[in-house]
Protein backbone atom coordinates (compact mmCIF):
# COMPACT_ATOMS: atom_id res chain seq x y z
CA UNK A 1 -13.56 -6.43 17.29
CA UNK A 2 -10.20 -7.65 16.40
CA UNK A 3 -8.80 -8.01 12.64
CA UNK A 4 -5.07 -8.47 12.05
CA UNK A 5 -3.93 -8.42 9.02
CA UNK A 6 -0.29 -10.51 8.38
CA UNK A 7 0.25 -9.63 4.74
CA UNK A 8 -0.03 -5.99 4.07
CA UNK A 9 -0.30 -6.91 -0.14
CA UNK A 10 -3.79 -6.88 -1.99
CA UNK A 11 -4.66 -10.26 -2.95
CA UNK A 12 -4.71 -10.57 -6.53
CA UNK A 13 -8.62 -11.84 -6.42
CA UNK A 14 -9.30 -8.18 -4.69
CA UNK A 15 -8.94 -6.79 -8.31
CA UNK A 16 -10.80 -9.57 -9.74
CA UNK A 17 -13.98 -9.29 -7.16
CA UNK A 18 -13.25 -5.89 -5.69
CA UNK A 19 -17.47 -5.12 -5.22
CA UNK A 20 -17.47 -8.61 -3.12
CA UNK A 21 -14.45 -7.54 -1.26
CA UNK A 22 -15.79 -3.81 -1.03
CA UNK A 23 -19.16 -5.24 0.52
CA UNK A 24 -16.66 -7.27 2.77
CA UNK A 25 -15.06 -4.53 4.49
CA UNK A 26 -18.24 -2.52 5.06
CA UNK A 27 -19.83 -5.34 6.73
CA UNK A 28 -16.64 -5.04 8.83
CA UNK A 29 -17.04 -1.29 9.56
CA UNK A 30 -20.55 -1.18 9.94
CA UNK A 31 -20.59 -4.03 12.81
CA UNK A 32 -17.44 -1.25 14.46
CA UNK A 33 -19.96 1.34 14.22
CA UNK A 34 -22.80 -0.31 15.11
CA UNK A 35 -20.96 -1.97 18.34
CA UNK A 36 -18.87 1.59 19.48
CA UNK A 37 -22.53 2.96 19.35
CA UNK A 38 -23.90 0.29 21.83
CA UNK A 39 -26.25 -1.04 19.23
CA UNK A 40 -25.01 -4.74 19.89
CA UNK A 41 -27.87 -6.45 21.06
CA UNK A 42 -31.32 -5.40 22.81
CA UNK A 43 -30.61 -6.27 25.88
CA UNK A 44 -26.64 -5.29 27.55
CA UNK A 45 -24.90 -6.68 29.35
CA UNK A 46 -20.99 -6.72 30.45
CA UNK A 47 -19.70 -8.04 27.71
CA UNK A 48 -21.12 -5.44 25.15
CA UNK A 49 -19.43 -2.79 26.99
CA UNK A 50 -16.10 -4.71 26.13
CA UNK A 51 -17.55 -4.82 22.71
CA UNK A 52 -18.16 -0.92 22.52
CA UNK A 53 -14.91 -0.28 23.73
CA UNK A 54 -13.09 -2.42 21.65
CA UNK A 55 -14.65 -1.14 18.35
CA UNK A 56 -14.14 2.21 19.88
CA UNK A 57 -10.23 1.41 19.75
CA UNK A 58 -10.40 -0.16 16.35
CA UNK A 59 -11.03 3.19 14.75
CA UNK A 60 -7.86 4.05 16.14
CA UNK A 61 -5.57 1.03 14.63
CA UNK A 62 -3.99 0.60 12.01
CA UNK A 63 -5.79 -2.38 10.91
CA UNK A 64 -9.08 0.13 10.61
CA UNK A 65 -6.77 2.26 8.43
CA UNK A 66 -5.62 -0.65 6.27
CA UNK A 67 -9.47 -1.91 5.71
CA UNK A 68 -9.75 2.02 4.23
CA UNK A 69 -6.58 1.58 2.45
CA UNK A 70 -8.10 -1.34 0.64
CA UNK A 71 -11.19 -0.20 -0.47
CA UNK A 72 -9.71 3.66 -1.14
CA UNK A 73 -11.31 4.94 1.23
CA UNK A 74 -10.49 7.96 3.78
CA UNK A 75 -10.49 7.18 7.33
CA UNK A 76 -11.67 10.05 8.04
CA UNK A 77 -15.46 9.61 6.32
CA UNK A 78 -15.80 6.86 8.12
CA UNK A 79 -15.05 8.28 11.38
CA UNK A 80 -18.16 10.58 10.71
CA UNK A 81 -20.20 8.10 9.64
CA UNK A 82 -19.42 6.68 12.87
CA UNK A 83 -20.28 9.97 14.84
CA UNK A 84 -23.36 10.42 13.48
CA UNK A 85 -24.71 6.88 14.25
CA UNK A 86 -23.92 7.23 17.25
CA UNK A 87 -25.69 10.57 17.62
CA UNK A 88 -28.39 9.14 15.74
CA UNK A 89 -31.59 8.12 18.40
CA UNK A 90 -33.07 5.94 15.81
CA UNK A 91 -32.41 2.48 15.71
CA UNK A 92 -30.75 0.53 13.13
CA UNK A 93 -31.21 -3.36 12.20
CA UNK A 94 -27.58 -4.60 10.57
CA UNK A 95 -29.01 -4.38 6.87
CA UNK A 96 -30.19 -1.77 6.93
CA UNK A 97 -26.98 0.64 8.76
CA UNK A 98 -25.15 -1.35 6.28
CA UNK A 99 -26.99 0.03 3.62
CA UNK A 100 -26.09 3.36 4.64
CA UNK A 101 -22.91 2.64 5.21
CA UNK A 102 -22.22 1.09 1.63
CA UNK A 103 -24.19 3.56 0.10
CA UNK A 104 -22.15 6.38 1.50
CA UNK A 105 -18.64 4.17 0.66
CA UNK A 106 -19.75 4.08 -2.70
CA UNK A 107 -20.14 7.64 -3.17
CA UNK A 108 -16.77 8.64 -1.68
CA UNK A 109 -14.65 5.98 -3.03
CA UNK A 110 -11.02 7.78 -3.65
């Protein structure tokens, strides 16, 4: 997963819609933490493995950092988020990790 950001400013409708841009970016992380815990698709193959790898370096960029920087978030609760899913034996469906994920956003929001 690969999201470059060119201009490191807030847009001026982030303000304006910040829930819409908040549910944005955790779509964003959970799909990272759903791929780096090789919960892309029922059946892998070699391309998930790229996948899972290359969410697993996300959480090391500095785009991952900016997506927290936007929503005032620490990188660091997200990283354990991330740890635990992937822990985690149960299966998740995208909604529903994402409700997790927004849930626990919401409730640590700087």
């Amino acid at each position: 997963m690969l999201v470059f950001f060119h201009a490191r400013k807030l847009p001026k409708k982030f303000m304006e819609n910040k829930t819409k841009y908040l549910r944005l970016y955790c779509a964003v992380i959970t799909r990272a933490i759903l791929d780096n815990s090789f919960r892309t698709s029922p059946n892998y193959n070699d391309s998930d493995i790229v996948i899972c790898e290359e969410a697993k370096m996300w959480f090391h960029s500095e785009d991952f950092k900016y997506i927290c920087s936007i929503i005032d978030l620490e990188p660091s609760i997200v990283i354990r988020i991330n740890e635990k899913f992937k822990k985690t034996k149960k299966k998740f469906a995208q909604n529903e990790a994402f409700k997790v994920v927004f849930e626990v956003v919401r409730r640590n929001l700087g």
